[in-house]
PDB file of N, CA and C in Angstrom:
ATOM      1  N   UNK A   1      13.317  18.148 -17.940  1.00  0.00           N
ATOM      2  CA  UNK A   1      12.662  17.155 -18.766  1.00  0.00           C
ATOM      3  C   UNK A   1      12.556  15.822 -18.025  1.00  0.00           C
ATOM      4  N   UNK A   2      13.690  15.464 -17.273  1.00  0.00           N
ATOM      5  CA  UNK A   2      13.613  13.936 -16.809  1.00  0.00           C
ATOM      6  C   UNK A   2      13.174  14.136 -15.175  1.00  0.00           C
ATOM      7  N   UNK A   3      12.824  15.201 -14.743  1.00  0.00           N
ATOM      8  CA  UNK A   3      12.903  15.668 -13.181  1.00  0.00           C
ATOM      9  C   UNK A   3      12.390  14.285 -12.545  1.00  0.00           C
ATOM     10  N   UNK A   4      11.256  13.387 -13.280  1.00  0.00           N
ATOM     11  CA  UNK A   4      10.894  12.091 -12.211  1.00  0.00           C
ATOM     12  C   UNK A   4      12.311  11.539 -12.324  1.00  0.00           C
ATOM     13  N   UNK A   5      13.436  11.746 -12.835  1.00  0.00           N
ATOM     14  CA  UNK A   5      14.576  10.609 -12.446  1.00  0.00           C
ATOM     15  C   UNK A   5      15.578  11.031 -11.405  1.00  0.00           C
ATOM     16  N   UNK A   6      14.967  12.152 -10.827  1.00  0.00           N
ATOM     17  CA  UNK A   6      16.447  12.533  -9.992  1.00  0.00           C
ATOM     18  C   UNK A   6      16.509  11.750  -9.016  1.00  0.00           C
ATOM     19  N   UNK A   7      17.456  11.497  -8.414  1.00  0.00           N
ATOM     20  CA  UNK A   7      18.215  10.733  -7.746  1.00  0.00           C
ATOM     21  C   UNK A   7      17.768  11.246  -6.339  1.00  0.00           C
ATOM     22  N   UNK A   8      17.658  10.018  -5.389  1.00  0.00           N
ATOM     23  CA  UNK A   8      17.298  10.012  -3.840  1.00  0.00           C
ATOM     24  C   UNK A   8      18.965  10.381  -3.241  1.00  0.00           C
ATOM     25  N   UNK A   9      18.590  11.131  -2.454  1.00  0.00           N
ATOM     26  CA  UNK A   9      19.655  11.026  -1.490  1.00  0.00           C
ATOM     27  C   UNK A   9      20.086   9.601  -0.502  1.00  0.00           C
ATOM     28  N   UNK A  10      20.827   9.223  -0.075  1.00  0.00           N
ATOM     29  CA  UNK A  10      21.364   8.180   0.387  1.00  0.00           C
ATOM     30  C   UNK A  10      21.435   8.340   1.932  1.00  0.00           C
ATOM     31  N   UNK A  11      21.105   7.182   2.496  1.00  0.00           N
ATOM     32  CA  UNK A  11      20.851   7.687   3.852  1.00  0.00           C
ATOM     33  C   UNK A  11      21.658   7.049   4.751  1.00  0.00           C
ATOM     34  N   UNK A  12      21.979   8.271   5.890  1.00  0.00           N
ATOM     35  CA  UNK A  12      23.045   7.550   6.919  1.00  0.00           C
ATOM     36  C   UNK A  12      22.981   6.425   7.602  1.00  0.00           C
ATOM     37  N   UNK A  13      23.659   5.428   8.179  1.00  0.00           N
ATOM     38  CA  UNK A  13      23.449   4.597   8.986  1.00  0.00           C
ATOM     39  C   UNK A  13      22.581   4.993  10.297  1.00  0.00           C
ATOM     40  N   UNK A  14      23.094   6.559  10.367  1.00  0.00           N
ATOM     41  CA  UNK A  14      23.026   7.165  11.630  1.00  0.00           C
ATOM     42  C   UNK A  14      21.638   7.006  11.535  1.00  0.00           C
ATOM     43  N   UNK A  15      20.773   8.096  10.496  1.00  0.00           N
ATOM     44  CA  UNK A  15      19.580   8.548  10.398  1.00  0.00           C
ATOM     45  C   UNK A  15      19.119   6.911  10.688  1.00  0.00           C
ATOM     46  N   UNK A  16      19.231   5.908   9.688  1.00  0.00           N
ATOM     47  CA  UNK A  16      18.307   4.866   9.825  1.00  0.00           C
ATOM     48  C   UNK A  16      18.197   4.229  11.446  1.00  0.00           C
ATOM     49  N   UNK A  17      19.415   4.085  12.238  1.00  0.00           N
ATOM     50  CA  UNK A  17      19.384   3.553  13.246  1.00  0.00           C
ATOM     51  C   UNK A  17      18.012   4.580  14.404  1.00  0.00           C
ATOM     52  N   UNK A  18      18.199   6.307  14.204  1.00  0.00           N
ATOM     53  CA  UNK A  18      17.067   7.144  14.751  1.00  0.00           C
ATOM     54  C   UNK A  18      16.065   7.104  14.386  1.00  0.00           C
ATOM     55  N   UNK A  19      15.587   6.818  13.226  1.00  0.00           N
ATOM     56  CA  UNK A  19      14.225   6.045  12.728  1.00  0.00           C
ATOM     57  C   UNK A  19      14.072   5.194  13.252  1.00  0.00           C
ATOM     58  N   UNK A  20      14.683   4.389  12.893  1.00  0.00           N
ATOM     59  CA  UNK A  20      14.234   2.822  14.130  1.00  0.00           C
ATOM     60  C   UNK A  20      14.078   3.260  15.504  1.00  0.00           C
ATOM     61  N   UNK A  21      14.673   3.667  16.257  1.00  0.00           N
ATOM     62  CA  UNK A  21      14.329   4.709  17.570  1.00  0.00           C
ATOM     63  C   UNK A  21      13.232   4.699  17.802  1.00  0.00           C
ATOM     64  N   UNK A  22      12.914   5.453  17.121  1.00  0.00           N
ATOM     65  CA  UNK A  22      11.597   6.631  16.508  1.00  0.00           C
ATOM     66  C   UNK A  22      10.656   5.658  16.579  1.00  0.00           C
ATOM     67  N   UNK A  23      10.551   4.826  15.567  1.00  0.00           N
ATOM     68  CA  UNK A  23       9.475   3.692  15.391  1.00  0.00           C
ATOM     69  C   UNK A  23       9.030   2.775  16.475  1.00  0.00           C
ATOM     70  N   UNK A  24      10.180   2.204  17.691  1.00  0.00           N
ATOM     71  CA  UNK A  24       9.998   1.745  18.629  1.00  0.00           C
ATOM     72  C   UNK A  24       9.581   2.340  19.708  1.00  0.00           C
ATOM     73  N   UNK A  25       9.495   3.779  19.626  1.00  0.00           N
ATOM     74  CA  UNK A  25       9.256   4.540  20.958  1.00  0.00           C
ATOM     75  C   UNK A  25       7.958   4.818  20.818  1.00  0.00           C
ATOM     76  N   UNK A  26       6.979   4.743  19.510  1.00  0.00           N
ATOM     77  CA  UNK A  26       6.027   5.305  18.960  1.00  0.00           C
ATOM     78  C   UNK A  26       4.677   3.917  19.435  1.00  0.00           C
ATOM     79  N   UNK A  27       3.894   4.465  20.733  1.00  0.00           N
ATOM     80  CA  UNK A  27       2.887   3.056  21.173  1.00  0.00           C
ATOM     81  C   UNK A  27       1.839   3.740  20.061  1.00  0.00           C
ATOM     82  N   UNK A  28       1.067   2.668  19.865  1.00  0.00           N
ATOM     83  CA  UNK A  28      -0.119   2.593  18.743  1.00  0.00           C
ATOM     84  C   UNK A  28      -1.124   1.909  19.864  1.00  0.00           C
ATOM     85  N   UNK A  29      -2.182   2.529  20.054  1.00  0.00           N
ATOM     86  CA  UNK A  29      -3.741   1.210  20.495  1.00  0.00           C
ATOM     87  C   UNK A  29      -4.299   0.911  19.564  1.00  0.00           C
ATOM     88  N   UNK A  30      -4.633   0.142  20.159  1.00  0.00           N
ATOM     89  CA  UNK A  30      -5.396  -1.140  19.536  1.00  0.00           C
ATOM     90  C   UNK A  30      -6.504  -1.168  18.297  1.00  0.00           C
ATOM     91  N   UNK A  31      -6.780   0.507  18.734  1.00  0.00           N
ATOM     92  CA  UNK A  31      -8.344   0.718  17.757  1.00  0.00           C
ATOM     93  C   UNK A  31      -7.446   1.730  16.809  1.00  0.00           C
ATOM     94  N   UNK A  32      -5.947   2.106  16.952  1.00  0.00           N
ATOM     95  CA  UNK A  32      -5.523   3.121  15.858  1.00  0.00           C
ATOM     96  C   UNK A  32      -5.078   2.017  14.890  1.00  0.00           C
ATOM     97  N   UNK A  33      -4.613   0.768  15.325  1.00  0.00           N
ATOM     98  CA  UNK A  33      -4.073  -0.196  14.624  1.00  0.00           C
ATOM     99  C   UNK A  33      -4.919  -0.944  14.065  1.00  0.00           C
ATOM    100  N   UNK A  34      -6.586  -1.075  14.412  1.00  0.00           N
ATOM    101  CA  UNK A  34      -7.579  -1.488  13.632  1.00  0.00           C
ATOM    102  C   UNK A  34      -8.182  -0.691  12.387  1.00  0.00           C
ATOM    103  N   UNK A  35      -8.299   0.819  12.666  1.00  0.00           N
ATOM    104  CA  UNK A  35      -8.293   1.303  12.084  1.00  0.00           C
ATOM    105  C   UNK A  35      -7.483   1.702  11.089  1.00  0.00           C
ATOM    106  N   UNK A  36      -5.706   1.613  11.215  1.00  0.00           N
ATOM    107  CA  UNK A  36      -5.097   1.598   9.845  1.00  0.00           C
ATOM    108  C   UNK A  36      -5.185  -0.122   9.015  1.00  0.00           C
ATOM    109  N   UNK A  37      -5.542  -0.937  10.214  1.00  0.00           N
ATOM    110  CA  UNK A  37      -5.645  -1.800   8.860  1.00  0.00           C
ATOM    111  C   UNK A  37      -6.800  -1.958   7.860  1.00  0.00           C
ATOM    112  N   UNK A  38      -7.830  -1.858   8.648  1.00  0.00           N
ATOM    113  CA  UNK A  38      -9.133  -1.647   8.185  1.00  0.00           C
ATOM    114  C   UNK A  38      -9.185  -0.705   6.805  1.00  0.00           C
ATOM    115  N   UNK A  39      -8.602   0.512   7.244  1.00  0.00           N
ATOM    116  CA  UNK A  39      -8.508   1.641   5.914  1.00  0.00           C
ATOM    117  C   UNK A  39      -7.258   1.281   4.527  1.00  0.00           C
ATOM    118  N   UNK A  40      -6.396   0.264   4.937  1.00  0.00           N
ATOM    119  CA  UNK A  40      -5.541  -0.624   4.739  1.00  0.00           C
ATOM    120  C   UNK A  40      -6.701  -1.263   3.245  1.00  0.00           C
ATOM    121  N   UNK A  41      -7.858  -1.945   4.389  1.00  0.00           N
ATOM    122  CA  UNK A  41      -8.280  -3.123   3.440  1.00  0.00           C
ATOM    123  C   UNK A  41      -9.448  -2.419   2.151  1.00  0.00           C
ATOM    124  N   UNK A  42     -10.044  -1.210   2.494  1.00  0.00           N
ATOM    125  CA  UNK A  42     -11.081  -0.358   2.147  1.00  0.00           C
ATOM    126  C   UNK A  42     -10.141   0.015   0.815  1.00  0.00           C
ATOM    127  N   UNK A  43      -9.392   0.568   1.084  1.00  0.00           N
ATOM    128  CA  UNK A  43      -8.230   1.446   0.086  1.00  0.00           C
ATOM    129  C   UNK A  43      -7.454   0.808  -0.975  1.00  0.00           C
ATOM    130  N   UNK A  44      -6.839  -0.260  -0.558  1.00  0.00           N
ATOM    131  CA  UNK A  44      -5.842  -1.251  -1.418  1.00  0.00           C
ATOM    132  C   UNK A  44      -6.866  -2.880  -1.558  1.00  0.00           C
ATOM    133  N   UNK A  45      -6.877  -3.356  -0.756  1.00  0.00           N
ATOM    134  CA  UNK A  45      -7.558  -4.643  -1.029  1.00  0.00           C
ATOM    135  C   UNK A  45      -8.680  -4.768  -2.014  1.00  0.00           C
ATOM    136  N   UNK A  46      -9.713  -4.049  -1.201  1.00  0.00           N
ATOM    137  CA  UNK A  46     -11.013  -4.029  -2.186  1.00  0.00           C
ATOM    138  C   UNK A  46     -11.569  -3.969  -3.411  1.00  0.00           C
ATOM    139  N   UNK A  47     -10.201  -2.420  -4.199  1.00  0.00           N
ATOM    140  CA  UNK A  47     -10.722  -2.190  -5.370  1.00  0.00           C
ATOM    141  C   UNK A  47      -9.874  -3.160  -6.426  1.00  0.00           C
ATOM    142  N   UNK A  48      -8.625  -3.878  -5.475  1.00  0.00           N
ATOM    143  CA  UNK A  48      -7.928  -4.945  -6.275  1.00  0.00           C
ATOM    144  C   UNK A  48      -9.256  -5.881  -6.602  1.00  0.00           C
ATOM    145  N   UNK A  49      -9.701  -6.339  -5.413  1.00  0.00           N
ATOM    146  CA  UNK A  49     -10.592  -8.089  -5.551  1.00  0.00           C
ATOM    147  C   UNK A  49     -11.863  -7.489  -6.916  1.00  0.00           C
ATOM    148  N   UNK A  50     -12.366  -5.780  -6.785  1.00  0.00           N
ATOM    149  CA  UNK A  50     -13.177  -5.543  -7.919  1.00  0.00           C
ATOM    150  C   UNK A  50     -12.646  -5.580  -9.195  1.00  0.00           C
ATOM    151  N   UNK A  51     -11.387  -4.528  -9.251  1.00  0.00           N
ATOM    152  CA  UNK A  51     -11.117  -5.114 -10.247  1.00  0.00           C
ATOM    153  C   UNK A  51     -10.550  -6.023 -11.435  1.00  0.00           C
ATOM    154  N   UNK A  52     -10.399  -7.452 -10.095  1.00  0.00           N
ATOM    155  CA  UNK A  52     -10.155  -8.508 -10.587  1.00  0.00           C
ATOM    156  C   UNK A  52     -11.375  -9.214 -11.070  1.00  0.00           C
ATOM    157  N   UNK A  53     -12.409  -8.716 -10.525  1.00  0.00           N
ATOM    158  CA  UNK A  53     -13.425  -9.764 -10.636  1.00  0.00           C
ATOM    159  C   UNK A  53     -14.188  -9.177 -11.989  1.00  0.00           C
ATOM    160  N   UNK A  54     -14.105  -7.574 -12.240  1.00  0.00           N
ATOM    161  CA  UNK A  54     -14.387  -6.836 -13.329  1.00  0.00           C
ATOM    162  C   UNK A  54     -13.867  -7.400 -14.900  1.00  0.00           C
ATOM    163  N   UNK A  55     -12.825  -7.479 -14.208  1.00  0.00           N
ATOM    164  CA  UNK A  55     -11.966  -7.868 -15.729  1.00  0.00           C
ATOM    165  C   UNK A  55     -11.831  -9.597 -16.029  1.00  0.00           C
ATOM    166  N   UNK A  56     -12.096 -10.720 -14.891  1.00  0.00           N
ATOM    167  CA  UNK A  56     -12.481 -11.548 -15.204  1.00  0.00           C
ATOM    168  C   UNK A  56     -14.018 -12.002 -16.066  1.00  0.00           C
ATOM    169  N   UNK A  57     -14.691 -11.191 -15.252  1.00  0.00           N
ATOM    170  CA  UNK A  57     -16.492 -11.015 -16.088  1.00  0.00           C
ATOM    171  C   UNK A  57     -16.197 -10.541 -17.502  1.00  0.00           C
ATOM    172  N   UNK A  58     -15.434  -9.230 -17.776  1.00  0.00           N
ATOM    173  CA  UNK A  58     -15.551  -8.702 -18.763  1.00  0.00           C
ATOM    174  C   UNK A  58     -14.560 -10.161 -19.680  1.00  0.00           C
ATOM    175  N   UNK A  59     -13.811 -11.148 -19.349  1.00  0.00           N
ATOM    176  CA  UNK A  59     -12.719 -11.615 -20.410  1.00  0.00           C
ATOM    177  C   UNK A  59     -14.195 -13.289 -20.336  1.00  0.00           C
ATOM    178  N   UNK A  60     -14.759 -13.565 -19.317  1.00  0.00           N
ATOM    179  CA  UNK A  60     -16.062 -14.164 -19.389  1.00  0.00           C
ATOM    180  C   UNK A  60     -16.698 -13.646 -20.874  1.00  0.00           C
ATOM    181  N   UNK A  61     -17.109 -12.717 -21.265  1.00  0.00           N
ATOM    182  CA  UNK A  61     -18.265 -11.784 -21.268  1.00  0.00           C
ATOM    183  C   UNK A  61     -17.809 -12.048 -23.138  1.00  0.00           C
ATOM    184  N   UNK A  62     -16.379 -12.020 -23.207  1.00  0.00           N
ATOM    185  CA  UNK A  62     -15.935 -11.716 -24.635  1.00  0.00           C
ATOM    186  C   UNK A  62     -16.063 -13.219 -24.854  1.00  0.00           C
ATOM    187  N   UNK A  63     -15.263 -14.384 -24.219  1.00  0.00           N
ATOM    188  CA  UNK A  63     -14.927 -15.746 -24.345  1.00  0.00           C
ATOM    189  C   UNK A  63     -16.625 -16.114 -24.976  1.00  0.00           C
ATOM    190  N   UNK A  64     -17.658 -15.842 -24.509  1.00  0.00           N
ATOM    191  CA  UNK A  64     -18.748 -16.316 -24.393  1.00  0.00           C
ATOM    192  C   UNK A  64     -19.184 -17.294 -23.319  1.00  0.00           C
ATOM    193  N   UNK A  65     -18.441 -17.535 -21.835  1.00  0.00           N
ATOM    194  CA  UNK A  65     -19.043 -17.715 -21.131  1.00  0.00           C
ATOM    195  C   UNK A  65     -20.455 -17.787 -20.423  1.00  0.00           C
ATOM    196  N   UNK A  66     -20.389 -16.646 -20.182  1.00  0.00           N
ATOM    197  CA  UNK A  66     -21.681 -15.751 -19.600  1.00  0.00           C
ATOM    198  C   UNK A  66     -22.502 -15.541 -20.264  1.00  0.00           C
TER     199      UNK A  66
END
């Protein structure tokens, strides 16, 4: 019934310090790092600024602004 509450496992110092490893050993160019931000801004940014600007028009729209 509650399965979204189960509990994360807890993680070693060890593991986190080999992640970090991991992360520093890992080179990225220039155009993979344009490209995750880019898909970054397409994905998360965009449909925020719409539907901020959606729901400002629409609270316009009721107020009698517009």
């Amino acid at each position: 019934m509650f399965f979204f509450r189960k509990k994360l496992k807890k993680s070693a110092k060890e593991d986190e310090v080999a992640f970090g490893k991991m992360i520093e050993e890992e080179k990225i160019g220039f155009l993979d790092g344009l490209a995750m931000i880019l898909s970054a801004f397409f994905v998360i940014v965009l449909p925020c600024l719409l539907l901020l600007v959606g729901l400002s028009a629409l609270a316009m729209l009721i107020l009698g602004v517009l």
